[in-house]
C-alpha atoms as a PDB file:
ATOM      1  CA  UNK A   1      68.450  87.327  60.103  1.00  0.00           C
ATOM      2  CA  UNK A   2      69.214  83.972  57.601  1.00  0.00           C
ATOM      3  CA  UNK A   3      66.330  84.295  55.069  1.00  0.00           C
ATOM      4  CA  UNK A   4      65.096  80.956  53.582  1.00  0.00           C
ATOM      5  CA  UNK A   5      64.226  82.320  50.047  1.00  0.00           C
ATOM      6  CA  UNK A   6      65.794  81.663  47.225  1.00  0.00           C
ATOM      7  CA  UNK A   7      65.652  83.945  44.298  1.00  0.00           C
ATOM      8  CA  UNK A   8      65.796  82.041  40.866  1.00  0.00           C
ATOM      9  CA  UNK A   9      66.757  83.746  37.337  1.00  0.00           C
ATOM     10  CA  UNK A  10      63.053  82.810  36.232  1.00  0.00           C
ATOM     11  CA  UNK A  11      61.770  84.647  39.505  1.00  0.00           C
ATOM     12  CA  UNK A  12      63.310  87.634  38.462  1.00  0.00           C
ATOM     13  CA  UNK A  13      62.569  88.012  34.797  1.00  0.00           C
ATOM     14  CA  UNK A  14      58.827  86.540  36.193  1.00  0.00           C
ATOM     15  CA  UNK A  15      58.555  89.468  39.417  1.00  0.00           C
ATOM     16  CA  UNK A  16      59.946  92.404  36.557  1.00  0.00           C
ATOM     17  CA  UNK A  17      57.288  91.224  33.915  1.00  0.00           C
ATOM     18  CA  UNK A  18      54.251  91.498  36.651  1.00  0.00           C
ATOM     19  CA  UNK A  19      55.610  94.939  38.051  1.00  0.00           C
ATOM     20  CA  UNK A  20      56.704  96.566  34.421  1.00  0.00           C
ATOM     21  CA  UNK A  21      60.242  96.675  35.661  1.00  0.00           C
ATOM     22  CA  UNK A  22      63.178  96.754  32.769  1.00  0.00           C
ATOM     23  CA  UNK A  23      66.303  95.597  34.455  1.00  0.00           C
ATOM     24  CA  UNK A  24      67.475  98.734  35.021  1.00  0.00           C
ATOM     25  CA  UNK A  25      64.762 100.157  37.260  1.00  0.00           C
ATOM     26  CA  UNK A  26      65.106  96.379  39.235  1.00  0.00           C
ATOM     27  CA  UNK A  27      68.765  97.154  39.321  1.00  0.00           C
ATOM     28  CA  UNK A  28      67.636 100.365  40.871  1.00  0.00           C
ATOM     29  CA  UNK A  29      65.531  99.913  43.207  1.00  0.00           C
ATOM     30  CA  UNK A  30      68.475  96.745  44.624  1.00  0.00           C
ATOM     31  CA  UNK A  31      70.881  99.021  44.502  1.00  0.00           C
ATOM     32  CA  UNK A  32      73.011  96.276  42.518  1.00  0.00           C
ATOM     33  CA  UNK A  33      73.826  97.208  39.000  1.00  0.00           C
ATOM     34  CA  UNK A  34      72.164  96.536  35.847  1.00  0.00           C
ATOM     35  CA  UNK A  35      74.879  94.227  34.579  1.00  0.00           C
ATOM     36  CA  UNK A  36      74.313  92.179  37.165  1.00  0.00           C
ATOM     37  CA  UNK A  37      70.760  91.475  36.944  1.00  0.00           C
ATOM     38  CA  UNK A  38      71.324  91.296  32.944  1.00  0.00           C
ATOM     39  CA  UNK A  39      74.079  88.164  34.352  1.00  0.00           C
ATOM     40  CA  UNK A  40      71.766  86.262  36.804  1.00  0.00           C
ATOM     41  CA  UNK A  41      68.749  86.772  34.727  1.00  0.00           C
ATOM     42  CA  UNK A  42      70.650  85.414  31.955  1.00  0.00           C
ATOM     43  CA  UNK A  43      72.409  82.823  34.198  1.00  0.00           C
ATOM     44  CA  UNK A  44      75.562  83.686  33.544  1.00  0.00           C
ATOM     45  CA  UNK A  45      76.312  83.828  37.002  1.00  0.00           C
ATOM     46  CA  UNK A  46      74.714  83.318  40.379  1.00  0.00           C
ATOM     47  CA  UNK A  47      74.344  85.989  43.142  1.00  0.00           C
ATOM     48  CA  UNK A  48      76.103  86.461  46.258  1.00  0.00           C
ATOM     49  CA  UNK A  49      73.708  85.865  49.057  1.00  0.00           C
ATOM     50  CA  UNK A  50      73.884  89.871  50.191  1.00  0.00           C
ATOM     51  CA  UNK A  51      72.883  90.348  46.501  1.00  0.00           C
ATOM     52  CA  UNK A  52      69.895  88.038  46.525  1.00  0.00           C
ATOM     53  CA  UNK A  53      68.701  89.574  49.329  1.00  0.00           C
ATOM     54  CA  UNK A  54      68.516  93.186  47.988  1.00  0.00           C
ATOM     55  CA  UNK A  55      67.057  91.514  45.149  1.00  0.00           C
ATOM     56  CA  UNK A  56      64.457  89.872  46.842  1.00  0.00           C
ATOM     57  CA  UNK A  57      63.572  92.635  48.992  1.00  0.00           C
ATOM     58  CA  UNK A  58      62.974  95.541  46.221  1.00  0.00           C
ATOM     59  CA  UNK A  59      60.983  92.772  44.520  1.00  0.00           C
ATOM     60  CA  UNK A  60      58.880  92.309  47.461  1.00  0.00           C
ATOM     61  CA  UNK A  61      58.604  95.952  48.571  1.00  0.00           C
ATOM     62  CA  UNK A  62      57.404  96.228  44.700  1.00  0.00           C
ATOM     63  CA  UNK A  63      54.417  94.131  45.098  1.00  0.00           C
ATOM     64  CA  UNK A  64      55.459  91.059  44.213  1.00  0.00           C
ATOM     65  CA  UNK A  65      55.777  87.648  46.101  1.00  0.00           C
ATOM     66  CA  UNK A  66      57.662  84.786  45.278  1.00  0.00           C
ATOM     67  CA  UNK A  67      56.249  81.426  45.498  1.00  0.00           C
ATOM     68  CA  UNK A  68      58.715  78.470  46.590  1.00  0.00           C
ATOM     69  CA  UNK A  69      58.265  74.896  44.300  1.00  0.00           C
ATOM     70  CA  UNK A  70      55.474  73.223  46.034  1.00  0.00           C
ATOM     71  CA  UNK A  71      54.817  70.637  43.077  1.00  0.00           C
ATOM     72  CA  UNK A  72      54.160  73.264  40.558  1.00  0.00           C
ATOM     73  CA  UNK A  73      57.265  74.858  40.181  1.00  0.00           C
ATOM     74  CA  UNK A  74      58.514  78.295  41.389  1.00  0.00           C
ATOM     75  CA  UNK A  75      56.794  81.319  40.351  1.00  0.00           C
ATOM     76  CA  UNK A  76      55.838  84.904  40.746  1.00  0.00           C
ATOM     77  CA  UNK A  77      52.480  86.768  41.902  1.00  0.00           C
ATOM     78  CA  UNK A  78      51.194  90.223  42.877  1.00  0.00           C
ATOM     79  CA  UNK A  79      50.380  90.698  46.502  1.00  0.00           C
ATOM     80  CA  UNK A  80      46.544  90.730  47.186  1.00  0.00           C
ATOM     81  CA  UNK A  81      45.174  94.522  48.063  1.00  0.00           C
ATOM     82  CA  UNK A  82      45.102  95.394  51.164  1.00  0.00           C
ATOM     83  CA  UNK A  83      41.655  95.700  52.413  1.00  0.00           C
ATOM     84  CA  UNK A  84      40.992  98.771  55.162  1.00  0.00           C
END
């Protein structure tokens, strides 16, 4: 399944800041290694699209949504508690 999210290097560094991530433990939870988070954060290089995915998905499982650029700009926020 095509996902229509696109991870930026501020998303990242944004989503590890809310969740008290360091790299490593973001690198981690991907499965990808730290050098390449260190890379994209630092946008030395962009991500294969099997990469951003993991990415995207440990960020998400984390707690952590990404918002798309709807006139503000891209960013990062925690996902509302779930109310029983």
């Amino acid at each position: 399944m095509p996902h229509a999210k696109i991870l930026l290097p501020a998303h990242c560094r944004g989503a590890r800041g809310l969740l008290n991530w360091s790299q490593a433990e973001l690198a981690e939870r991907a499965g990808v290694s730290r050098s390449t988070v260190k890379d994209f954060e630092t946008e030395r290089h962009a991500l294969h699209h099997s990469t951003e995915r993991l990415l995207i998905v440990a960020i998400e499982q984390g707690g952590a949504v990404l918002l798309t650029d709807e006139g503000a700009g891209p960013g990062v926020r925690l996902k509302a508690p779930e109310t029983s």
